[in-house]
Protein backbone atom coordinates (compact mmCIF):
# COMPACT_ATOMS: atom_id res chain seq x y z
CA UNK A 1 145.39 41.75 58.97
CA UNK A 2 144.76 38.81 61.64
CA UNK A 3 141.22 37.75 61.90
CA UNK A 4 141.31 38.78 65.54
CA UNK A 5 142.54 42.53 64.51
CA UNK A 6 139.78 42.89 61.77
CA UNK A 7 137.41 41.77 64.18
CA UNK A 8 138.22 44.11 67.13
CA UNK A 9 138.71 47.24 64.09
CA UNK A 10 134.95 46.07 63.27
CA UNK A 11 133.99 46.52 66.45
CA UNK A 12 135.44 49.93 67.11
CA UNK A 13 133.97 51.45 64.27
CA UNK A 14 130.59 50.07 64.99
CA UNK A 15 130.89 51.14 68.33
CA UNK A 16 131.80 55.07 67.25
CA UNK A 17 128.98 55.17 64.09
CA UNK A 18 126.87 54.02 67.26
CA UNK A 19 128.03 56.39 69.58
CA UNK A 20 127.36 59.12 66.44
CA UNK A 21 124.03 58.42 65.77
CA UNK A 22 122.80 59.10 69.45
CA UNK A 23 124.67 62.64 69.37
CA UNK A 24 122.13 65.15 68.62
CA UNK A 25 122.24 67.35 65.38
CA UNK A 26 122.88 71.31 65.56
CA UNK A 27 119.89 73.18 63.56
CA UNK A 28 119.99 77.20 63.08
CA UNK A 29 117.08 79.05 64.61
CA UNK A 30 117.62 82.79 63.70
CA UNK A 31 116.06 85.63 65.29
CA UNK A 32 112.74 87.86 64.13
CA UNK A 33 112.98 89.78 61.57
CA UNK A 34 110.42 92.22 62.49
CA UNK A 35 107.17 91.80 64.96
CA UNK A 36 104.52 89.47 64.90
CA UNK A 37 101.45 91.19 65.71
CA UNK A 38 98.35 90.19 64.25
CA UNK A 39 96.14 93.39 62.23
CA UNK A 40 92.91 91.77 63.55
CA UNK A 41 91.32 89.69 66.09
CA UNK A 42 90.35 87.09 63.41
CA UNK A 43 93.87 86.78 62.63
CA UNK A 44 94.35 85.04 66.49
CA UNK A 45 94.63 81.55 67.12
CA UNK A 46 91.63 80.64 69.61
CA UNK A 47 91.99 77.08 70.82
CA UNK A 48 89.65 77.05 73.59
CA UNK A 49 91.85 73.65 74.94
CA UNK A 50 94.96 75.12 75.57
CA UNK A 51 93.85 77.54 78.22
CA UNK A 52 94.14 75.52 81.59
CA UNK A 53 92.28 78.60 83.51
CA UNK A 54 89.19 76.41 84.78
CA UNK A 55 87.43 79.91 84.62
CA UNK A 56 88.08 80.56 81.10
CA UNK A 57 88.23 76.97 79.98
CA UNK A 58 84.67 76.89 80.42
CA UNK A 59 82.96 80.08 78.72
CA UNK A 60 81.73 79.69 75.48
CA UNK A 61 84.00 82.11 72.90
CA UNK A 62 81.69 83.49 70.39
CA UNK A 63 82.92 86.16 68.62
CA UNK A 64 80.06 87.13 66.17
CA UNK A 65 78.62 88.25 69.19
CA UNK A 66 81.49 90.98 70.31
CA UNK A 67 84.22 90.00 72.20
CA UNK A 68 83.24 90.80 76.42
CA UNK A 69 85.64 90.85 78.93
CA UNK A 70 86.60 87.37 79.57
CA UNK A 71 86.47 86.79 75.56
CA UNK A 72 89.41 89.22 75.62
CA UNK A 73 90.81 87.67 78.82
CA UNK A 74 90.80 84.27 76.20
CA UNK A 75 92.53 85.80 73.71
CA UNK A 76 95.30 87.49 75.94
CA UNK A 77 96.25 83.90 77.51
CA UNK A 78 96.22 82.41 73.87
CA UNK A 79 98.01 85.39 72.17
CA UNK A 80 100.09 87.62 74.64
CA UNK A 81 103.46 87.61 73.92
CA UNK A 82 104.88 87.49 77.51
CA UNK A 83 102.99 85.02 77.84
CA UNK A 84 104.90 83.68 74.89
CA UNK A 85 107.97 83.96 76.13
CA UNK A 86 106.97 83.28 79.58
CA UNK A 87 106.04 79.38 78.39
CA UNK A 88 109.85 79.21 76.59
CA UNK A 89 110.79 79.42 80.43
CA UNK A 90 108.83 76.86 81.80
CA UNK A 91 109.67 74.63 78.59
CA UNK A 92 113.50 75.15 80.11
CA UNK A 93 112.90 73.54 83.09
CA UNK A 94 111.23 71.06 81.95
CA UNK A 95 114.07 69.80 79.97
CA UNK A 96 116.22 70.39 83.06
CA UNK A 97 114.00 68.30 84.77
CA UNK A 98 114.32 65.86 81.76
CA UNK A 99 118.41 66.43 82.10
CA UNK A 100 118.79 65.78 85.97
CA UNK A 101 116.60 62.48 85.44
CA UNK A 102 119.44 60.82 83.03
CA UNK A 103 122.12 58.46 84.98
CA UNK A 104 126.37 60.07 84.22
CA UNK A 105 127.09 58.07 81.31
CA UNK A 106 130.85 55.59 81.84
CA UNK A 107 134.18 57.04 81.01
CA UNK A 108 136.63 54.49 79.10
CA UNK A 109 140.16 55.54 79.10
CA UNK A 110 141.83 53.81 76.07
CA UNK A 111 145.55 53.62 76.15
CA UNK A 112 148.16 52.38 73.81
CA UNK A 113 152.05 52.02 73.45
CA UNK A 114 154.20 50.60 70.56
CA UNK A 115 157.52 49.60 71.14
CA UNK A 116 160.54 49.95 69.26
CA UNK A 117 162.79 46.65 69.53
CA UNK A 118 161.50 43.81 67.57
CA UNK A 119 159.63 41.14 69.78
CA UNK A 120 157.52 43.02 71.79
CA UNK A 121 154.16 43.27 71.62
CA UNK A 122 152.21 46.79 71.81
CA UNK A 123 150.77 47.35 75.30
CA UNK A 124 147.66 48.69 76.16
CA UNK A 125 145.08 49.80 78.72
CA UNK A 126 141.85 49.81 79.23
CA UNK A 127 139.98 51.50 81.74
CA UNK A 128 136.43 52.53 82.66
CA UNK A 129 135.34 54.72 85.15
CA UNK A 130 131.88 55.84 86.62
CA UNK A 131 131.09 59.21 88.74
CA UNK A 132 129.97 57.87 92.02
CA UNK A 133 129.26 60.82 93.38
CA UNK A 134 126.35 61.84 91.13
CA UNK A 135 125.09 58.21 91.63
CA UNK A 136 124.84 59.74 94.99
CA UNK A 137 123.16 63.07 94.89
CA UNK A 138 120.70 62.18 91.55
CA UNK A 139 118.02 61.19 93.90
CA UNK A 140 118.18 64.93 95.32
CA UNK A 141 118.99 66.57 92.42
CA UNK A 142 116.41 65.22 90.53
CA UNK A 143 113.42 66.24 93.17
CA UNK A 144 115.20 69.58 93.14
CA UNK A 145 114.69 69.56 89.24
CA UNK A 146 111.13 68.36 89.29
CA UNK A 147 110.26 70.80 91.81
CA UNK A 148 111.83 73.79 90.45
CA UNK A 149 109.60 72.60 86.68
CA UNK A 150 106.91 72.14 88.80
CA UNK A 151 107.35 75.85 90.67
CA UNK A 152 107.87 77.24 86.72
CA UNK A 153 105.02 75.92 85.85
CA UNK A 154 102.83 77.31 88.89
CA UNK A 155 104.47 80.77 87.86
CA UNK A 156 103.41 80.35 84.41
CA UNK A 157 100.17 80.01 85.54
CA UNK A 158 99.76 82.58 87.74
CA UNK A 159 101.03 84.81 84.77
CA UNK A 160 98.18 83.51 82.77
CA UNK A 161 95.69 84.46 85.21
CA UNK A 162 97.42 88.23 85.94
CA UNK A 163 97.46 88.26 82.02
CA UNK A 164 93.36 87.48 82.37
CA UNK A 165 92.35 89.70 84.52
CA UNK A 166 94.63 92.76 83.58
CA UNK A 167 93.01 92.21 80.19
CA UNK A 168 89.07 92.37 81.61
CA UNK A 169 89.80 95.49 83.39
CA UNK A 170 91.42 96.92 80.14
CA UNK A 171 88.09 96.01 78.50
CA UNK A 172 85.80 96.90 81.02
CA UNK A 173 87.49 100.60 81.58
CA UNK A 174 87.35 101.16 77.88
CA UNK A 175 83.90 100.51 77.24
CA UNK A 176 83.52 102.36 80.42
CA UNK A 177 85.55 105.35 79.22
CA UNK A 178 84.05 104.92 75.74
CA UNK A 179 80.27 104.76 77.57
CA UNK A 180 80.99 108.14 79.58
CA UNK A 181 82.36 109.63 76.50
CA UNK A 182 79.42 109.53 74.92
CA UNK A 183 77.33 110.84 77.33
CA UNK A 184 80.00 113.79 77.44
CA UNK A 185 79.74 113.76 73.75
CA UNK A 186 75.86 114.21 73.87
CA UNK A 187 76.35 117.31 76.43
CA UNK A 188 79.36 118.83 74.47
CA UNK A 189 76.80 119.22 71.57
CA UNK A 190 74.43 121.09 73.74
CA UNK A 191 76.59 123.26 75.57
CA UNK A 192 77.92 124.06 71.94
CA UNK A 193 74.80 124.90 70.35
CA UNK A 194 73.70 127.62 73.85
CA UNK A 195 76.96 129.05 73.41
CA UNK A 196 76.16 129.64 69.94
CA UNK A 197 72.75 131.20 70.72
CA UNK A 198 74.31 133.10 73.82
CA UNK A 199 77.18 134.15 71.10
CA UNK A 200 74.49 135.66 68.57
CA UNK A 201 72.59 137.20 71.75
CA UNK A 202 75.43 138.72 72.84
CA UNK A 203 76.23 140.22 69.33
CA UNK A 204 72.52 141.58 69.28
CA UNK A 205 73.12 143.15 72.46
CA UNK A 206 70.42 140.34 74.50
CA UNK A 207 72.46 139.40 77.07
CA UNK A 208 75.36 140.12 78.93
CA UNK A 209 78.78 139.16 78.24
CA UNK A 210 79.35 137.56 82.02
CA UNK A 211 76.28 135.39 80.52
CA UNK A 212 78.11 134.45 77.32
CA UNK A 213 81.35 133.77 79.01
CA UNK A 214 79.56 131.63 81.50
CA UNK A 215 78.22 129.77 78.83
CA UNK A 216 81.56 129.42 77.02
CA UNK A 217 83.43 128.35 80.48
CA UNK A 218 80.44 125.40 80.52
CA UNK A 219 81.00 124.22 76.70
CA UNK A 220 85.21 124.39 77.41
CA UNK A 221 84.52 122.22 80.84
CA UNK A 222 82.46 119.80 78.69
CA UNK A 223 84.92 119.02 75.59
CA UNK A 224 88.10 119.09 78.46
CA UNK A 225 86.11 116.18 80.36
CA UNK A 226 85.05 114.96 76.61
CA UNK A 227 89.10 114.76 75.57
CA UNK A 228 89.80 113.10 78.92
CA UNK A 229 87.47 110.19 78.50
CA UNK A 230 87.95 109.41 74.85
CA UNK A 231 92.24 109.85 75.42
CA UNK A 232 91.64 107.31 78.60
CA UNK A 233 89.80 104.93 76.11
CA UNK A 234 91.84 104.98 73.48
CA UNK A 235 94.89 104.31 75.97
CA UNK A 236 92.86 101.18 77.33
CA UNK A 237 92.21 100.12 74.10
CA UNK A 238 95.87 100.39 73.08
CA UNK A 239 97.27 98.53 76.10
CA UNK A 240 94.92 96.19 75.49
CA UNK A 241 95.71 95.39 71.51
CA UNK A 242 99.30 95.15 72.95
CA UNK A 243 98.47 92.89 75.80
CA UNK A 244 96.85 90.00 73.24
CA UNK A 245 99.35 90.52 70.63
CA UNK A 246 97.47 92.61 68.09
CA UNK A 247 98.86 95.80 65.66
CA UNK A 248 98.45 99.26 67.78
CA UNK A 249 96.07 100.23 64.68
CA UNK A 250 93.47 96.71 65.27
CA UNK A 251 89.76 97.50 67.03
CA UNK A 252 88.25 95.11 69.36
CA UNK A 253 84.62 95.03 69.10
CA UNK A 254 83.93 95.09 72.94
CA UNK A 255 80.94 94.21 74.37
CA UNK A 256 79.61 94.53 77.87
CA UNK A 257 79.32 90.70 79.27
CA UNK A 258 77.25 89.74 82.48
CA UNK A 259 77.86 91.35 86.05
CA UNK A 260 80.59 91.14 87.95
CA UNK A 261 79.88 88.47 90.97
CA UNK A 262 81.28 89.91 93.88
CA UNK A 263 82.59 88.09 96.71
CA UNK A 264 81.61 88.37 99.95
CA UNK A 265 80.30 86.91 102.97
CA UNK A 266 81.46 83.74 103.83
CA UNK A 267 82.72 82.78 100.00
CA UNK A 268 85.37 85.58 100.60
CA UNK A 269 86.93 84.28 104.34
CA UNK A 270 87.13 80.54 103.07
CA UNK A 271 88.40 81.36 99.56
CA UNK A 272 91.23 83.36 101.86
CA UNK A 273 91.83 80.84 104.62
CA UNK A 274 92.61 78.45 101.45
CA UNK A 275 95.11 80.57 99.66
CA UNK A 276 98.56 78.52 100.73
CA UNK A 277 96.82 75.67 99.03
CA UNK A 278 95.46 77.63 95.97
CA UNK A 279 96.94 80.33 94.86
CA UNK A 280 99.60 79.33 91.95
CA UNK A 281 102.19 82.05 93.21
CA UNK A 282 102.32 80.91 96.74
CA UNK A 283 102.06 77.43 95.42
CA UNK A 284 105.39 78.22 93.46
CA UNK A 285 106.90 79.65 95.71
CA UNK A 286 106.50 76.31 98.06
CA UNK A 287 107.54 74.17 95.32
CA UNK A 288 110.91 76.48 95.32
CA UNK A 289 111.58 76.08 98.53
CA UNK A 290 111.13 72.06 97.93
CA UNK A 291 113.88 72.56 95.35
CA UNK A 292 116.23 74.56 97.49
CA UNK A 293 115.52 71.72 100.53
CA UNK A 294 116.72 69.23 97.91
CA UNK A 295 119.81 71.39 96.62
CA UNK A 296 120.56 71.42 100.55
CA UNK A 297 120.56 67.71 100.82
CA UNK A 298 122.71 67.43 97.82
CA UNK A 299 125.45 69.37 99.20
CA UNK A 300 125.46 67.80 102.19
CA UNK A 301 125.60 64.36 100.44
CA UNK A 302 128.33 66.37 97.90
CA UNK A 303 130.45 65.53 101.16
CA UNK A 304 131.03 61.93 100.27
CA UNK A 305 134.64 61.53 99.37
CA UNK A 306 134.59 58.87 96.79
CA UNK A 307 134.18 60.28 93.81
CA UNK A 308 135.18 58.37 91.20
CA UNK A 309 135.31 54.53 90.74
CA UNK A 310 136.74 52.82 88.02
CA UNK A 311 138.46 49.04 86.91
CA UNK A 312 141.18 49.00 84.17
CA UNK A 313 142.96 45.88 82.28
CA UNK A 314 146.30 46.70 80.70
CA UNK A 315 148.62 44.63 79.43
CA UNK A 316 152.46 45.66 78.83
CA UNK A 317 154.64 45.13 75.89
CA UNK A 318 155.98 41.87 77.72
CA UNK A 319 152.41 40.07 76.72
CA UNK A 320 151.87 40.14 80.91
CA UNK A 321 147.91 41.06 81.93
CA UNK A 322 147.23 43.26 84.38
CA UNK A 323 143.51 43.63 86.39
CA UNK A 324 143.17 46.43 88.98
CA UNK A 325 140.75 49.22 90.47
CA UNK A 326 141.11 52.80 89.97
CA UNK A 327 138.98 55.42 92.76
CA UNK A 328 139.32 59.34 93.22
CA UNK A 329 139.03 60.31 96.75
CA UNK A 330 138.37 63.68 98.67
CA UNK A 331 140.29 64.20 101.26
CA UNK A 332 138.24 66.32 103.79
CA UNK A 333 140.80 68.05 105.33
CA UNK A 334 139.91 72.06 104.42
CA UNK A 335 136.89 72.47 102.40
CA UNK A 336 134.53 68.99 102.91
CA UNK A 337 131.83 71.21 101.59
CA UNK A 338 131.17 73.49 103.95
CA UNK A 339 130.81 76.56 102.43
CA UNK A 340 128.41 75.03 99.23
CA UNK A 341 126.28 73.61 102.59
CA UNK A 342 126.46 76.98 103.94
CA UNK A 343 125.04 78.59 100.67
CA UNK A 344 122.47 76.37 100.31
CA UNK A 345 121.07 77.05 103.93
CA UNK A 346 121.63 80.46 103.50
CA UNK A 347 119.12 80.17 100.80
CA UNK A 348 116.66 78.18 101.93
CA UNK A 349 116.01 80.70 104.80
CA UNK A 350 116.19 83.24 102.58
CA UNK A 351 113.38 81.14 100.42
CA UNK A 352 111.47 80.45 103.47
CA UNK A 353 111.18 84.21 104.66
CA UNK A 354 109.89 85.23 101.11
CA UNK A 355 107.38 82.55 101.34
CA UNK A 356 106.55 84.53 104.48
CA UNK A 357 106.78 87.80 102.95
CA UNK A 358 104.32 86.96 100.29
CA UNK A 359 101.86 85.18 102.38
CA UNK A 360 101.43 88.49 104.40
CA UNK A 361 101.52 90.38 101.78
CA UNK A 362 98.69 88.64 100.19
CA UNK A 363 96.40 89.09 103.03
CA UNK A 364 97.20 93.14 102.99
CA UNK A 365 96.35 93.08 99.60
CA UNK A 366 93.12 90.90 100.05
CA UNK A 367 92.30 93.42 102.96
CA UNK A 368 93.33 96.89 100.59
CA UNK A 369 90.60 95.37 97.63
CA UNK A 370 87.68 94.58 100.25
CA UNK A 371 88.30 98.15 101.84
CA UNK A 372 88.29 99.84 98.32
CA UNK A 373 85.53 98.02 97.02
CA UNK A 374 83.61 98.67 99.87
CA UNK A 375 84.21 102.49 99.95
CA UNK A 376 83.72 102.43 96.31
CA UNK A 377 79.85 100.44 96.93
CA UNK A 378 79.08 102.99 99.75
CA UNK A 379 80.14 106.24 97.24
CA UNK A 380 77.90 104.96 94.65
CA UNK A 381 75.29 104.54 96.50
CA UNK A 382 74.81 107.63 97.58
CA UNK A 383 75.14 109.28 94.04
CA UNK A 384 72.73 106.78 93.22
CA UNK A 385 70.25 107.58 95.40
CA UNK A 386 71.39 111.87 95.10
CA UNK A 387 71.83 112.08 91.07
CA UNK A 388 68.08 111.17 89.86
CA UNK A 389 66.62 114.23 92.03
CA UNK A 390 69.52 116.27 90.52
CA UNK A 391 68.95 115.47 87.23
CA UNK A 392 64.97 115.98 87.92
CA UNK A 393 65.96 119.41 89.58
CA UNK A 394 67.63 120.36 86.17
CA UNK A 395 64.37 119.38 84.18
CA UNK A 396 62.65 121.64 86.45
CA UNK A 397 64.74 124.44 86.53
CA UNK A 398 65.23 124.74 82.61
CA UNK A 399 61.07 125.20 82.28
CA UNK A 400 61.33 127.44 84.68
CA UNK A 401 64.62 129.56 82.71
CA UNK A 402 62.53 129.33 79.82
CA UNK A 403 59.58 130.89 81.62
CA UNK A 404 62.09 133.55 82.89
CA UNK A 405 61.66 132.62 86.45
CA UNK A 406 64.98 131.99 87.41
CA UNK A 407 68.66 133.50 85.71
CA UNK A 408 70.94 131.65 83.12
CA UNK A 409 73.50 131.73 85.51
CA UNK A 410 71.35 129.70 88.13
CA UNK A 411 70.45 127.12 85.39
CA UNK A 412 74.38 126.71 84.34
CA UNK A 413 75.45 126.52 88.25
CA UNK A 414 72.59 123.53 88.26
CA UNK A 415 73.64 121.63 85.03
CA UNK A 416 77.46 121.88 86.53
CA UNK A 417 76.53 120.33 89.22
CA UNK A 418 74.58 117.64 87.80
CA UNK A 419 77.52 116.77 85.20
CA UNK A 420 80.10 116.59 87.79
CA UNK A 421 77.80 114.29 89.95
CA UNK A 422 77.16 112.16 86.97
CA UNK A 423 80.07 111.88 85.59
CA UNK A 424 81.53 110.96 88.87
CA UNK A 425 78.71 108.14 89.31
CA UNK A 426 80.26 106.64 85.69
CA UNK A 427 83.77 106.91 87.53
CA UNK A 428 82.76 105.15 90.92
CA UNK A 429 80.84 102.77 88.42
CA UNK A 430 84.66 101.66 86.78
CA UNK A 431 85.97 101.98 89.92
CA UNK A 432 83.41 99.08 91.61
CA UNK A 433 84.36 96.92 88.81
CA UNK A 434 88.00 96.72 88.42
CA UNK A 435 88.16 96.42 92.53
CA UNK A 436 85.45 93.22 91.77
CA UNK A 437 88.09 91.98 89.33
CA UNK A 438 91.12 93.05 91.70
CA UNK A 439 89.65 91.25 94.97
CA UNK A 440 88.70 88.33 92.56
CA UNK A 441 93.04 87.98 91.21
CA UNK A 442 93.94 88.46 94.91
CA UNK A 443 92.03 85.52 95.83
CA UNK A 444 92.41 83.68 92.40
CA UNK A 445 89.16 83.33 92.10
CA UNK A 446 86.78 81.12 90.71
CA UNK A 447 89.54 78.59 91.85
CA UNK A 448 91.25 76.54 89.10
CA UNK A 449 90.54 72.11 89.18
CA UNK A 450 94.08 72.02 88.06
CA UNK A 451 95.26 73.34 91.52
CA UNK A 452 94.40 70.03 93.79
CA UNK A 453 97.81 69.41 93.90
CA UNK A 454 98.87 69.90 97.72
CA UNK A 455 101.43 72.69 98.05
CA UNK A 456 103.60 70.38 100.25
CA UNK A 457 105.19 70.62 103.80
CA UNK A 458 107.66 73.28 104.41
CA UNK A 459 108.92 73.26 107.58
């Protein structure tokens, strides 16, 4: 072999073990094989450092102490497993971000022909080639990618903070539930044990049997509002265990945690002037329609009609060299890109009116929580402020059944009375705090550092 031919075969091969190495390998990632819940809460990973929730960043996580309801709000942005799943997304377009960032690499076009008859040489060609137009449109492509990572990311953390706050009023409406089921539980063994004695009185011919069955109507009304209470626990606590990734069997050990701060006043009207700028959905939302503004742009620059630009050497079998310039054009004649322009404006209104759509629905639903929360206040105080004298009225009225001064039947209409009342004053009690936590995920509230990222322009 001529030194010249060995040293252009060297140079191919180390060009094509270099052009191996920088391929990526293929590795095999199978599937589950079953779930991957964890039996207990020690059994979760709690790294305080990965949450990015200002809020929730900055509470000390002490479980020896119980887990309250922004403990559990922790441990469902650490362990839920939408949120899992949810973070796989925003990984995605990342790396499409990553992707749309990298130049089109060259095309070389290798060519060869041997000839037959003796004295000729073998011919060749040689030509490379580079995609003009996505030398073009990268510019706009690539802010469409960054903004569409960026708008995955926003969403990612607006999941996080639904995730939170669904998860504190799990907690706080079972210990709530679990609270008024106890109280029920405490009056379910009373009623019981007067239905017994109005049982063996009735049997010994003492009292009447409208008395007995009045007594046994009270004791079923008890242990129906007892079943209630524990079945709407138990549910909490279920969708709960699932929410934070834990087995259906595993037991939080809730605790209550300090008031609810409720916003008002002032706080409340600036936190919702300042939503465009702070909420991460609307935020997303605005970085999508900075994507689809860019995906416009590129179609319109799509229009160019060079595409292709290339320079190729040849030589024939006659030993003559050849230089010339290769380019692909468009011509612009039917399509010129019309209808990929028209798609993209299409969708940018369409981006732009959801934008709209959201920011008004946001205000309705700031507007629904203050007018629930605010009925809910007024209800509860007025049991407040009714219930005590009720509940004294029953003291009295049982010293005055056991002096015989007033009927059974009079005492049981009282006690009703007083358990419905209380038992709805432990209702409007849940109620006042999950529309605390509601109006305080409408207005993503405390506010998040991370967020001081403007939103950006969208007209």
């Amino acid at each position: 072999m001529a030194p010249r031919t060995a040293q252009r075969t060297a140079l191919t091969i180390a060009l094509c073990a270099g052009f191996a190495a920088a391929c990526a390998s293929y590795k095999a990632r199978p599937l589950p094989a079953g779930p991957d819940l964890a039996p207990s809460a020690a059994r979760l990973s709690v790294d305080v450092s990965r949450l990015r929730l200002g809020p929730l960043k900055a509470h000390r996580f002490d479980p020896a102490r119980g887990l309250d309801p922004t403990d559990v709000a922790i441990l469902a942005v650490l362990g839920s497993p939408d949120l899992t799943a949810r973070r796989g997304l925003a990984k995605v377009a990342a790396a499409q971000a990553f992707s749309a960032g990298l130049l089109p690499d060259p095309q070389v076009v290798l060519s060869a022909d041997f000839p037959e008859p003796a004295g000729l040489v073998t011919a060749y060609g040689i030509t490379p080639t580079i995609d003009l137009l996505s030398l073009i449109t990268h510019s706009a492509a690539l802010k469409a990618a960054r903004a569409s990572s960026r708008q995955a990311d926003l969403d990612l953390l607006w999941s996080e903070w639904s995730v939170a706050q669904q998860a504190r009023q799990l907690a706080v409406t079972a210990l709530a539930d679990e609270a008024k089921a106890a109280s029920l539980g405490v009056l379910a063994a009373e009623l019981d044990a007067r239905y017994e004695r109005s049982r063996r009185a009735l049997a010994a011919h003492d009292i009447t049997s409208l008395v007995a069955s009045a007594d046994l109507a009270s004791r079923l009304d008890a242990q129906a509002q007892l079943a209630i209470a524990v079945n709407a626990a138990a549910k909490a606590r279920g969708d709960l265990n699932a929410l934070v990734g834990l087995t259906p069997g595993a037991r939080l050990d809730l605790v209550a945690g300090p008031p609810l701060a409720s916003p008002t006043g002032p706080a409340l009207e600036t936190a919702l002037a300042a939503l465009p700028q702070r909420r991460p959905d609307l935020l997303a939302l605005q970085a999508g329609y900075r994507a689809q503004d860019a995906n416009l742009r590129k179609a319109i620059l799509s229009q160019f009609p060079l595409i292709n630009l290339g320079y190729s050497r040849q030589r024939d079998t006659g030993t003559i060299l050849t230089n010339g310039l290769t380019a692909t054009l468009v011509a612009p004649i039917f399509n010129r890109g019309r209808g990929d322009i028209a798609i993209q404006t299409a969708t940018r209104e369409k981006l732009r009116a959801e934008y709209q759509a959201r920011l008004d629905q946001t205000v309705a639903d700031v507007a629904t929580a203050r007018r629930d929360r605010e009925a809910d206040a007024a209800a509860l105080a007025a049991l407040e402020a009714r219930v005590p004298t009720l509940v004294a009225a029953v003291a009295q009225a049982r010293a005055a059944a056991g002096a015989g001064d007033i009927s059974g039947a009079d005492l049981l209409a009282l006690e009703q009375s007083a358990l419905t009342q209380q038992v709805a004053m432990l209702d409007l009690k849940l109620a006042l705090a999950l529309a605390d936590i509601s109006l305080e995920t409408v207005l993503f509230l405390p506010s998040d550092p991370l967020l001081s990222e403007p939103g950006g322009d969208l007209k």
